[in-house]
PDB file of N, CA and C in Angstrom:
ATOM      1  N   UNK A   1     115.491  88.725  90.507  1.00  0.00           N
ATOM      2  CA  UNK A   1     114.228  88.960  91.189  1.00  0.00           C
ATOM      3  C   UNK A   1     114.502  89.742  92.465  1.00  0.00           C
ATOM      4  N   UNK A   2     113.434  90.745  92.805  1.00  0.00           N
ATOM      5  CA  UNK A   2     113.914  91.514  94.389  1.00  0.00           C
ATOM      6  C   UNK A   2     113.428  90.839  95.059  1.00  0.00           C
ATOM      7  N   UNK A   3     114.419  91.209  96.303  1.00  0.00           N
ATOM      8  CA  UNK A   3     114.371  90.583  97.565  1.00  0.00           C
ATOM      9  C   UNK A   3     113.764  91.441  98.871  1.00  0.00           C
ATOM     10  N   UNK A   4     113.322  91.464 100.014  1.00  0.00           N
ATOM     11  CA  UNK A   4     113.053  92.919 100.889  1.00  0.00           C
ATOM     12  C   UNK A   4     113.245  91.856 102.112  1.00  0.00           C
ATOM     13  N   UNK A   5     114.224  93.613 102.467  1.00  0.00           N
ATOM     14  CA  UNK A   5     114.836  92.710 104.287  1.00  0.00           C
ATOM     15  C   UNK A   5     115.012  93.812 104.965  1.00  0.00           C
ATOM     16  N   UNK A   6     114.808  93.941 106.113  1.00  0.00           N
ATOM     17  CA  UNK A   6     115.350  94.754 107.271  1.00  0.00           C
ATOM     18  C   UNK A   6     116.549  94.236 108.087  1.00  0.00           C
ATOM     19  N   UNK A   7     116.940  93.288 107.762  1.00  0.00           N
ATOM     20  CA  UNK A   7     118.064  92.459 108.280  1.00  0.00           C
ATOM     21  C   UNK A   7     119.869  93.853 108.072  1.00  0.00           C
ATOM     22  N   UNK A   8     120.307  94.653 108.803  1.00  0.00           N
ATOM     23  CA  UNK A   8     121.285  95.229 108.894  1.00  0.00           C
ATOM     24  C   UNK A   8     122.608  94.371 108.103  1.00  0.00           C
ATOM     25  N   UNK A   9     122.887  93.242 108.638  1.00  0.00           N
ATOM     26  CA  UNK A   9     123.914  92.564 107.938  1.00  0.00           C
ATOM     27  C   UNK A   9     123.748  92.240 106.129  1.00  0.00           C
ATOM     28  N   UNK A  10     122.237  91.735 105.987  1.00  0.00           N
ATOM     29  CA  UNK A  10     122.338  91.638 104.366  1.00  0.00           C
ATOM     30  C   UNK A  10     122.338  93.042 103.797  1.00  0.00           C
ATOM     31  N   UNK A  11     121.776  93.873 104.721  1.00  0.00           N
ATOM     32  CA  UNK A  11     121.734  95.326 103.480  1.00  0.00           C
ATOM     33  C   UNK A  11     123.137  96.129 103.696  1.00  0.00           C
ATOM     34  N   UNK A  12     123.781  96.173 104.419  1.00  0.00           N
ATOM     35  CA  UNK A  12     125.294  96.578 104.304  1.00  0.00           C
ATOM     36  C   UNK A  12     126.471  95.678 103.220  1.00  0.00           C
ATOM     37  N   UNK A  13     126.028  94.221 103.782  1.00  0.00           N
ATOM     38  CA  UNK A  13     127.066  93.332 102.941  1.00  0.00           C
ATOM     39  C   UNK A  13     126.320  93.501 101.624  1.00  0.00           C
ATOM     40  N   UNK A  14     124.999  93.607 101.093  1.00  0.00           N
ATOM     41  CA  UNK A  14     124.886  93.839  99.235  1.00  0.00           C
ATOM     42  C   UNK A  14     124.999  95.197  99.279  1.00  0.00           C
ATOM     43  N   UNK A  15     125.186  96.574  99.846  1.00  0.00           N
ATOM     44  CA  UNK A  15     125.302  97.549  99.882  1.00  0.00           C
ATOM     45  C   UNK A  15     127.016  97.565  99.150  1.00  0.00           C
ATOM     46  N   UNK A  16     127.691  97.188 100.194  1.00  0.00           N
ATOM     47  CA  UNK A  16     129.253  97.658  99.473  1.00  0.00           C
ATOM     48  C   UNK A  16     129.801  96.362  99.085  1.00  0.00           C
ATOM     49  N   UNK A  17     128.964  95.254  98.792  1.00  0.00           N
ATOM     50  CA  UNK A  17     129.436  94.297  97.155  1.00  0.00           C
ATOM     51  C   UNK A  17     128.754  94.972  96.138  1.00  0.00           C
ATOM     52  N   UNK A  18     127.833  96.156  96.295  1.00  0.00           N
ATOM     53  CA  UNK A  18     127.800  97.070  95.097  1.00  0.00           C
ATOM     54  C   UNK A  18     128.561  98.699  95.133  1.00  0.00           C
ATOM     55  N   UNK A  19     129.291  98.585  95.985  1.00  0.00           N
ATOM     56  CA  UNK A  19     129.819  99.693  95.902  1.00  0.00           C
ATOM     57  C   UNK A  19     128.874 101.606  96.415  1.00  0.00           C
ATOM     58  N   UNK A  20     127.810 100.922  97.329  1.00  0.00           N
ATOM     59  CA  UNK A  20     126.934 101.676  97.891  1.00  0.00           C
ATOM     60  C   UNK A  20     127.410 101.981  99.410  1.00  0.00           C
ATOM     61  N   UNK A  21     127.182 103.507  99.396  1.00  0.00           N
ATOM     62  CA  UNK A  21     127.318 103.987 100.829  1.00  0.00           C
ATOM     63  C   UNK A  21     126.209 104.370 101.756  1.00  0.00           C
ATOM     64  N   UNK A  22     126.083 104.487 102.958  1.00  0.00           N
ATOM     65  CA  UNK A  22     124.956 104.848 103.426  1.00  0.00           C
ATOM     66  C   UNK A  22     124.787 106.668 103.618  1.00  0.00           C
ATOM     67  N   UNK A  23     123.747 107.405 103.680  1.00  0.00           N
ATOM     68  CA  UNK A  23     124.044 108.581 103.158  1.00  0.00           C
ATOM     69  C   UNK A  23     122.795 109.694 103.395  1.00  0.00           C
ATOM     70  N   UNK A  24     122.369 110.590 103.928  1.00  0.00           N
ATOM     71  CA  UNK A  24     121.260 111.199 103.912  1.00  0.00           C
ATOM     72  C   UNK A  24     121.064 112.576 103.004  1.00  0.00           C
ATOM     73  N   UNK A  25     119.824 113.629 102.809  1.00  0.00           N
ATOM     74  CA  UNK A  25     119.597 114.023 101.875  1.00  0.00           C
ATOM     75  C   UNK A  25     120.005 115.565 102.704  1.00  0.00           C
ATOM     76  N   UNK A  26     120.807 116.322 102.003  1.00  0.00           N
ATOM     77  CA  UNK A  26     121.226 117.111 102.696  1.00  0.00           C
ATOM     78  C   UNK A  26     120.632 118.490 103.272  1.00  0.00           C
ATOM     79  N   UNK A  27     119.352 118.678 102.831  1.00  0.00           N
ATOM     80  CA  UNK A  27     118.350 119.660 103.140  1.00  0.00           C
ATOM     81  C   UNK A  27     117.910 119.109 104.263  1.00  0.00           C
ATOM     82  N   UNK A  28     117.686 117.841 104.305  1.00  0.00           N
ATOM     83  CA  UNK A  28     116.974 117.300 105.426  1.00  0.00           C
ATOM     84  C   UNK A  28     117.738 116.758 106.704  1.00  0.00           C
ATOM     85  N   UNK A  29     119.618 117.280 106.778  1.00  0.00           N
ATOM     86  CA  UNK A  29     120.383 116.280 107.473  1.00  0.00           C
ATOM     87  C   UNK A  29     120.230 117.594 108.297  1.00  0.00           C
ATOM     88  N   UNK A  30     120.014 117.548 109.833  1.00  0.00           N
ATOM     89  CA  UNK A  30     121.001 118.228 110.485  1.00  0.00           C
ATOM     90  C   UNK A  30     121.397 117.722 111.976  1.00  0.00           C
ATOM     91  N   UNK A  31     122.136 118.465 112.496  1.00  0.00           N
ATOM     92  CA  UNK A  31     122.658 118.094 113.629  1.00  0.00           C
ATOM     93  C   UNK A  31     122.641 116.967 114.676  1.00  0.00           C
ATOM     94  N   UNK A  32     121.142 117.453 114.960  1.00  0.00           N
ATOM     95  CA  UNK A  32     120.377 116.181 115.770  1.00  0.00           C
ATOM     96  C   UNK A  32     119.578 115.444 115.100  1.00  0.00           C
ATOM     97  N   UNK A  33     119.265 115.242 113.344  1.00  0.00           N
ATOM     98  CA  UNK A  33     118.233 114.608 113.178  1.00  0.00           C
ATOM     99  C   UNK A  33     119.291 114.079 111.767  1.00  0.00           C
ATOM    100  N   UNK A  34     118.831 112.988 111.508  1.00  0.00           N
ATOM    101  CA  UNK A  34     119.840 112.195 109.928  1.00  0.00           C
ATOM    102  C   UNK A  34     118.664 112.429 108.877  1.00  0.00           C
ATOM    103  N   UNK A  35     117.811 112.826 108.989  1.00  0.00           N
ATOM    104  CA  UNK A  35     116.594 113.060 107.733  1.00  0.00           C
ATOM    105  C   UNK A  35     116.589 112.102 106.936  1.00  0.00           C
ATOM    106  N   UNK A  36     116.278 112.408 105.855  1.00  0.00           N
ATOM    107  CA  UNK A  36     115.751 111.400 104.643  1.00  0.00           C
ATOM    108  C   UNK A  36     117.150 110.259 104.295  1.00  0.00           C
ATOM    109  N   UNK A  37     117.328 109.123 104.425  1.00  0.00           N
ATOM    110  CA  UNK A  37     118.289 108.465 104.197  1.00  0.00           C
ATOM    111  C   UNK A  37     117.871 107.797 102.883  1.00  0.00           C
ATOM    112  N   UNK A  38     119.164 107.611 102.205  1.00  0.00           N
ATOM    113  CA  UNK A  38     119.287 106.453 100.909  1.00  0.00           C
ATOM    114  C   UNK A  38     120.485 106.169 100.733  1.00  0.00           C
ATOM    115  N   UNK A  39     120.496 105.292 100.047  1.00  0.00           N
ATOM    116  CA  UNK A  39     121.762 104.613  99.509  1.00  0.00           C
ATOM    117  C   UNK A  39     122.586 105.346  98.254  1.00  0.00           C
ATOM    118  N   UNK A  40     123.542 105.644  98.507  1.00  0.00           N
ATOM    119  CA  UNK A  40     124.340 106.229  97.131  1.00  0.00           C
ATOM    120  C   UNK A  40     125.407 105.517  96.616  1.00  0.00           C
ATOM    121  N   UNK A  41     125.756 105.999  95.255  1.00  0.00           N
ATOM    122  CA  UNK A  41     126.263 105.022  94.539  1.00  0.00           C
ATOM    123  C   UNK A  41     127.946 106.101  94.228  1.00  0.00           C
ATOM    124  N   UNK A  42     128.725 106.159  94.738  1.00  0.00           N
ATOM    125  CA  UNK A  42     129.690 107.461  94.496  1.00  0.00           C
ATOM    126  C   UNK A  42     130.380 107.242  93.526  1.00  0.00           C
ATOM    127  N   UNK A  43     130.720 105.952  93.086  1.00  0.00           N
ATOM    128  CA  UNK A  43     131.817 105.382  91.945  1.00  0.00           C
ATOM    129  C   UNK A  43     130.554 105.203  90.601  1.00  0.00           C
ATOM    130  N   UNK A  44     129.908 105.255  90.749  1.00  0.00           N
ATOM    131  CA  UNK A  44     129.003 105.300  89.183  1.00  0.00           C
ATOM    132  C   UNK A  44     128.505 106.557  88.490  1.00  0.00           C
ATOM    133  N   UNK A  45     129.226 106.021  87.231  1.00  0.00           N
ATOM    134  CA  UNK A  45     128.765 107.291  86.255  1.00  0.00           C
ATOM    135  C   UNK A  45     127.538 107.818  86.358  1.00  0.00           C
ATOM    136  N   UNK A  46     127.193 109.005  86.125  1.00  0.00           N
ATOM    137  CA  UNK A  46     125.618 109.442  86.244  1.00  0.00           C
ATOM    138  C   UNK A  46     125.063 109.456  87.447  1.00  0.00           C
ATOM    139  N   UNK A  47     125.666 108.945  88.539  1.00  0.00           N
ATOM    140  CA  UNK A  47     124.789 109.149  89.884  1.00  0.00           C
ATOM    141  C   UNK A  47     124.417 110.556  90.189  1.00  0.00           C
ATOM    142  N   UNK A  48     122.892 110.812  90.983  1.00  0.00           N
ATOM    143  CA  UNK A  48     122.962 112.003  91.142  1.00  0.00           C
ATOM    144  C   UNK A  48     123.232 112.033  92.524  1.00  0.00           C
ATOM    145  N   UNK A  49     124.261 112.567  93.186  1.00  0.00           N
ATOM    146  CA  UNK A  49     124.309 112.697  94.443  1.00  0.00           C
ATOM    147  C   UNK A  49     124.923 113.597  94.926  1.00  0.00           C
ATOM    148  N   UNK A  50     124.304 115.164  94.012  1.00  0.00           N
ATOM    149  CA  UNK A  50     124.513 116.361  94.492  1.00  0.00           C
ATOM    150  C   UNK A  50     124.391 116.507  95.812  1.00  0.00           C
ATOM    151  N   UNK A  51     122.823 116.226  95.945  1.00  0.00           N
ATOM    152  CA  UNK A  51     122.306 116.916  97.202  1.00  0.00           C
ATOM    153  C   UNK A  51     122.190 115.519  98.580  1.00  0.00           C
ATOM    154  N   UNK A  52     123.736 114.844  98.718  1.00  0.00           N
ATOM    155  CA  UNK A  52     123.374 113.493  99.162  1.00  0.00           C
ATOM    156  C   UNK A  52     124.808 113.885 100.296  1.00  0.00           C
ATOM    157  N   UNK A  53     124.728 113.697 101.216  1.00  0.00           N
ATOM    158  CA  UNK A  53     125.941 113.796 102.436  1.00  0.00           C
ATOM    159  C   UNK A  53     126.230 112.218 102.903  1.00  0.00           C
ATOM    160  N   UNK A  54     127.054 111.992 103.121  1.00  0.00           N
ATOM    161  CA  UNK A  54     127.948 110.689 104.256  1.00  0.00           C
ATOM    162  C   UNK A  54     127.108 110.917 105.098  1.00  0.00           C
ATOM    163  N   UNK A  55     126.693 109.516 105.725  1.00  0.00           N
ATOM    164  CA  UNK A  55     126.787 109.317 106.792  1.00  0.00           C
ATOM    165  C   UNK A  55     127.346 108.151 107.549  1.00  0.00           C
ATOM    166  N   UNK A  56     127.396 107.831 108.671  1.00  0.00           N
ATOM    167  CA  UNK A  56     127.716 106.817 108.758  1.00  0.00           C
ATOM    168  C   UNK A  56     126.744 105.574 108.924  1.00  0.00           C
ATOM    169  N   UNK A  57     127.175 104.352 109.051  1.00  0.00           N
ATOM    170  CA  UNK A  57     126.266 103.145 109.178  1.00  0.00           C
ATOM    171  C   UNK A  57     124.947 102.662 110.417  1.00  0.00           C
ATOM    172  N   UNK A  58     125.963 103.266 111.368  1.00  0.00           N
ATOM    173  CA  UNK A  58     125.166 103.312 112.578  1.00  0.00           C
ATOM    174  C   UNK A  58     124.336 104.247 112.670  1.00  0.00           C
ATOM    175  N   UNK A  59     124.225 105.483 112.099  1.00  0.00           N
ATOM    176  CA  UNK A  59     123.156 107.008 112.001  1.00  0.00           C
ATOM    177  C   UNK A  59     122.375 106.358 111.013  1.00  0.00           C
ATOM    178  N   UNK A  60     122.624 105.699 109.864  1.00  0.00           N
ATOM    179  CA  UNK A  60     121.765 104.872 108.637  1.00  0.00           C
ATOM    180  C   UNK A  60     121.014 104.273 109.037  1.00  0.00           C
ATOM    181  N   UNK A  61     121.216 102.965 110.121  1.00  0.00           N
ATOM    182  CA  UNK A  61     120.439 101.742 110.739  1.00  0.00           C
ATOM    183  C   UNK A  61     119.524 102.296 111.750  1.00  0.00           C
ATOM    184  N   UNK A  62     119.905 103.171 112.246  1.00  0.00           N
ATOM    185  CA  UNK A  62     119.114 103.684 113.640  1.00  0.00           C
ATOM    186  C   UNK A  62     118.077 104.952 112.998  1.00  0.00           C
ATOM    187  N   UNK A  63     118.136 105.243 111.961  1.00  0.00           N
ATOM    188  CA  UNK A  63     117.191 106.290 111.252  1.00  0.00           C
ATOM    189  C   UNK A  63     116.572 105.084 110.742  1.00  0.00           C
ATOM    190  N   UNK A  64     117.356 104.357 109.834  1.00  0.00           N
ATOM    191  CA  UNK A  64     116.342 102.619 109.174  1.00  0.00           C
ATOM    192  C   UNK A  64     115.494 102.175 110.184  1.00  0.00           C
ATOM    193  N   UNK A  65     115.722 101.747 111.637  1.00  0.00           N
ATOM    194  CA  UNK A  65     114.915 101.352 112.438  1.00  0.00           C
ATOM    195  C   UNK A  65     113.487 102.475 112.461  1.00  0.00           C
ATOM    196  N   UNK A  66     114.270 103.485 113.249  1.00  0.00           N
ATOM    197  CA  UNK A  66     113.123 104.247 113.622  1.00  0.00           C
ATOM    198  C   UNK A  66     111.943 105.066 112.763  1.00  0.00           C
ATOM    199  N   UNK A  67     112.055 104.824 111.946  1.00  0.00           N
ATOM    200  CA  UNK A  67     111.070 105.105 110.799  1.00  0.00           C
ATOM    201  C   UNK A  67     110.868 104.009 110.314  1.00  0.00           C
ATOM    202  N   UNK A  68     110.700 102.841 110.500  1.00  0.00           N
ATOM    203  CA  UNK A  68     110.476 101.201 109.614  1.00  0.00           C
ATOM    204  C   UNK A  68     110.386 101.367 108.948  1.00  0.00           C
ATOM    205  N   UNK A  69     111.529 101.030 108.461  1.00  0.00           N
ATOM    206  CA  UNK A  69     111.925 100.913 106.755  1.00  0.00           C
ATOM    207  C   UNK A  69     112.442  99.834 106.492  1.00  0.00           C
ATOM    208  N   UNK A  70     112.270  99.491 105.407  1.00  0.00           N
ATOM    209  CA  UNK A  70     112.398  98.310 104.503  1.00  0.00           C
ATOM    210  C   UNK A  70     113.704  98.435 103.110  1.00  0.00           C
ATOM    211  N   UNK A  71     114.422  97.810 102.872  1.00  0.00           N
ATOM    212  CA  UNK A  71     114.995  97.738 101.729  1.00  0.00           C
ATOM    213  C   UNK A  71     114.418  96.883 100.375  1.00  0.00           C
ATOM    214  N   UNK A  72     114.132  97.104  99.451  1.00  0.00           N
ATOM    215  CA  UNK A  72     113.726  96.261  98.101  1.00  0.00           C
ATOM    216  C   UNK A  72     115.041  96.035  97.423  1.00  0.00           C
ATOM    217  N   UNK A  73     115.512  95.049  96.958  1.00  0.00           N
ATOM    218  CA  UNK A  73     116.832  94.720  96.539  1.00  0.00           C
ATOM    219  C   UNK A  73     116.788  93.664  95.355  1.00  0.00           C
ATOM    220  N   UNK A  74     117.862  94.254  94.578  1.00  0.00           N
ATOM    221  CA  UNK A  74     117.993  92.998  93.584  1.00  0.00           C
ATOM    222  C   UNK A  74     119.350  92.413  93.884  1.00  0.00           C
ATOM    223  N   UNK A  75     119.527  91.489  94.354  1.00  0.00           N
ATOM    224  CA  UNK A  75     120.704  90.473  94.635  1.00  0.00           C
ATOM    225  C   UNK A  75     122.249  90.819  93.411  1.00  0.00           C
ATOM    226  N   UNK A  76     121.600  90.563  92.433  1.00  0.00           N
ATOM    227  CA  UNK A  76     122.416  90.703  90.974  1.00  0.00           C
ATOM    228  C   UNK A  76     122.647  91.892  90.563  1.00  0.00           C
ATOM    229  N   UNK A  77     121.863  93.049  90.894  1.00  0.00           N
ATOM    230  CA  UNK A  77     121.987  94.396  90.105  1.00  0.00           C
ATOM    231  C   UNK A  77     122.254  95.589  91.437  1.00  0.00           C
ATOM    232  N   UNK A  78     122.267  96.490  90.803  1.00  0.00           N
ATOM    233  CA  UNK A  78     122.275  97.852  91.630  1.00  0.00           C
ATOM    234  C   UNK A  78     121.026  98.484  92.586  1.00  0.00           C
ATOM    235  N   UNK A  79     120.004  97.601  91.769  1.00  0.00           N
ATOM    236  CA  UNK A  79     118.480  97.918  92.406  1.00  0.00           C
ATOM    237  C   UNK A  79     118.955  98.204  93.699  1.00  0.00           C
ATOM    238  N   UNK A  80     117.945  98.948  94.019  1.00  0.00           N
ATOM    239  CA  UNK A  80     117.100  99.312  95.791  1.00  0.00           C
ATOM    240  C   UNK A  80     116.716 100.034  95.944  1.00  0.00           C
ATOM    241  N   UNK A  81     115.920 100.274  96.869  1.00  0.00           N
ATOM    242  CA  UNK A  81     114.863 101.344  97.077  1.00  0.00           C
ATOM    243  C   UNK A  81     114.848 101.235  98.592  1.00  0.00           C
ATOM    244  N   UNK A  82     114.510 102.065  99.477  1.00  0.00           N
ATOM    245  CA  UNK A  82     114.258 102.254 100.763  1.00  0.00           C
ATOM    246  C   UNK A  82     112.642 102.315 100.880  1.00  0.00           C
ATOM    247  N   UNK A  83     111.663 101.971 101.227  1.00  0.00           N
ATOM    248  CA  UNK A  83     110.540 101.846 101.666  1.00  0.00           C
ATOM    249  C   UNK A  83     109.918 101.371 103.224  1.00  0.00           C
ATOM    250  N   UNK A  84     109.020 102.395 103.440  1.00  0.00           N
ATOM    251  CA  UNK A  84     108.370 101.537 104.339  1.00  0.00           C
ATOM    252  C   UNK A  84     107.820 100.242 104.526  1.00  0.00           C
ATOM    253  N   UNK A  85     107.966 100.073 106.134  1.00  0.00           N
ATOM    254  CA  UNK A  85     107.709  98.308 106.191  1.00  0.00           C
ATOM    255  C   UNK A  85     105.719  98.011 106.081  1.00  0.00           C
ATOM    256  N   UNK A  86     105.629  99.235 105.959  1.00  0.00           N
ATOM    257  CA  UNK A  86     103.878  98.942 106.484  1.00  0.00           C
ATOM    258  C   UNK A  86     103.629  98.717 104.750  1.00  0.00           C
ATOM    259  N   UNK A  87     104.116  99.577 103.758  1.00  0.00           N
ATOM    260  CA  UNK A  87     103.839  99.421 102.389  1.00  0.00           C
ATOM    261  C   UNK A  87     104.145  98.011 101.903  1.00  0.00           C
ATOM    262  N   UNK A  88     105.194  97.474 102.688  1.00  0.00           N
ATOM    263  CA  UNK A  88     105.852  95.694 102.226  1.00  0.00           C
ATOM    264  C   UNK A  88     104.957  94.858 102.405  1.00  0.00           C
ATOM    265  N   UNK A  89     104.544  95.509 104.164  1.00  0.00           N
ATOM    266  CA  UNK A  89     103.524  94.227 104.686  1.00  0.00           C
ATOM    267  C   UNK A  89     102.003  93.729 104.106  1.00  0.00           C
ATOM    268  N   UNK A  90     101.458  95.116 103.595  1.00  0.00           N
ATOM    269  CA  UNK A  90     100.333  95.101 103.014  1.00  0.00           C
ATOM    270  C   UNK A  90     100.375  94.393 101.718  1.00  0.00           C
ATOM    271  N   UNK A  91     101.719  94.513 100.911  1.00  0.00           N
ATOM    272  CA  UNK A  91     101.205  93.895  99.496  1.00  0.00           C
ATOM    273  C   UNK A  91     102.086  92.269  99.456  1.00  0.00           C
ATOM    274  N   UNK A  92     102.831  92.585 100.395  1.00  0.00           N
ATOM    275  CA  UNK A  92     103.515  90.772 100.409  1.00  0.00           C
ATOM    276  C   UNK A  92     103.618  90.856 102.178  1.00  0.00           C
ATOM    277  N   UNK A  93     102.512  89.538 102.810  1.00  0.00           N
ATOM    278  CA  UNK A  93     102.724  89.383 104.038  1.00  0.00           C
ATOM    279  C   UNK A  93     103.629  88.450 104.468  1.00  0.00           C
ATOM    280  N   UNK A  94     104.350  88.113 103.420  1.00  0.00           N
ATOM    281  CA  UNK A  94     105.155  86.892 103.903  1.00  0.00           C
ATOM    282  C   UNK A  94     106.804  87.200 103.456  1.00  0.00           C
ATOM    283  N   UNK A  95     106.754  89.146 103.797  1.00  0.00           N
ATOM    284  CA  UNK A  95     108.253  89.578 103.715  1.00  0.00           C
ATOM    285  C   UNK A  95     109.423  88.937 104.302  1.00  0.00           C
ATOM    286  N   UNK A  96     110.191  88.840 103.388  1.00  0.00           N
ATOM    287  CA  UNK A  96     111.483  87.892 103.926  1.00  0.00           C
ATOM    288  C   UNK A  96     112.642  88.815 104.561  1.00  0.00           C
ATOM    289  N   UNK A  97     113.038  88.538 105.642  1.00  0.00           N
ATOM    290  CA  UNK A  97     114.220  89.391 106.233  1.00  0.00           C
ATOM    291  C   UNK A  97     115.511  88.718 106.242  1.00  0.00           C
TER     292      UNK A  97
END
């Protein structure tokens, strides 16, 4: 079942117990700005993460903050999704972090 947290410590620690890096979209990365962030998967077959750059954790969390964003997660699987927190709050008000 998914889970949704803004909590930094759970989404790093199920991040790389799945083997996920933090990572932005590379049209949208530059200098002064980390653009579109997601999670990539580098060790799995089929990932697409042509157009996906490194970043680091701290440029990840501080782009995660400042755009409120939300993680959707499946505990057991690879799931996640990055979403806004206003989209979480509206359809479950009793989001768990």
């Amino acid at each position: 079942m998914a889970e949704v947290t803004t909590d930094h410590r759970k989404i790093k620690k199920w991040a790389e117990a799945h083997g996920a890096k933090p990572a932005a979209v590379d049209r949208t990365h530059q200098k002064n700005d980390v653009g579109i962030i997601r999670l990539m998967f580098p060790d799995v077959p089929q990932s697409e993460h042509t157009h996906l750059v490194p970043i680091s954790w701290d440029e990840f969390f501080k782009e995660f903050d400042n755009r409120k964003l939300a993680l959707i997660y499946d505990p057991d699987s690879m799931f996640s999704k990055i979403v806004g927190r206003d989209s979480i709050a509206e359809s479950n008000p009793r989001m768990r972090h």
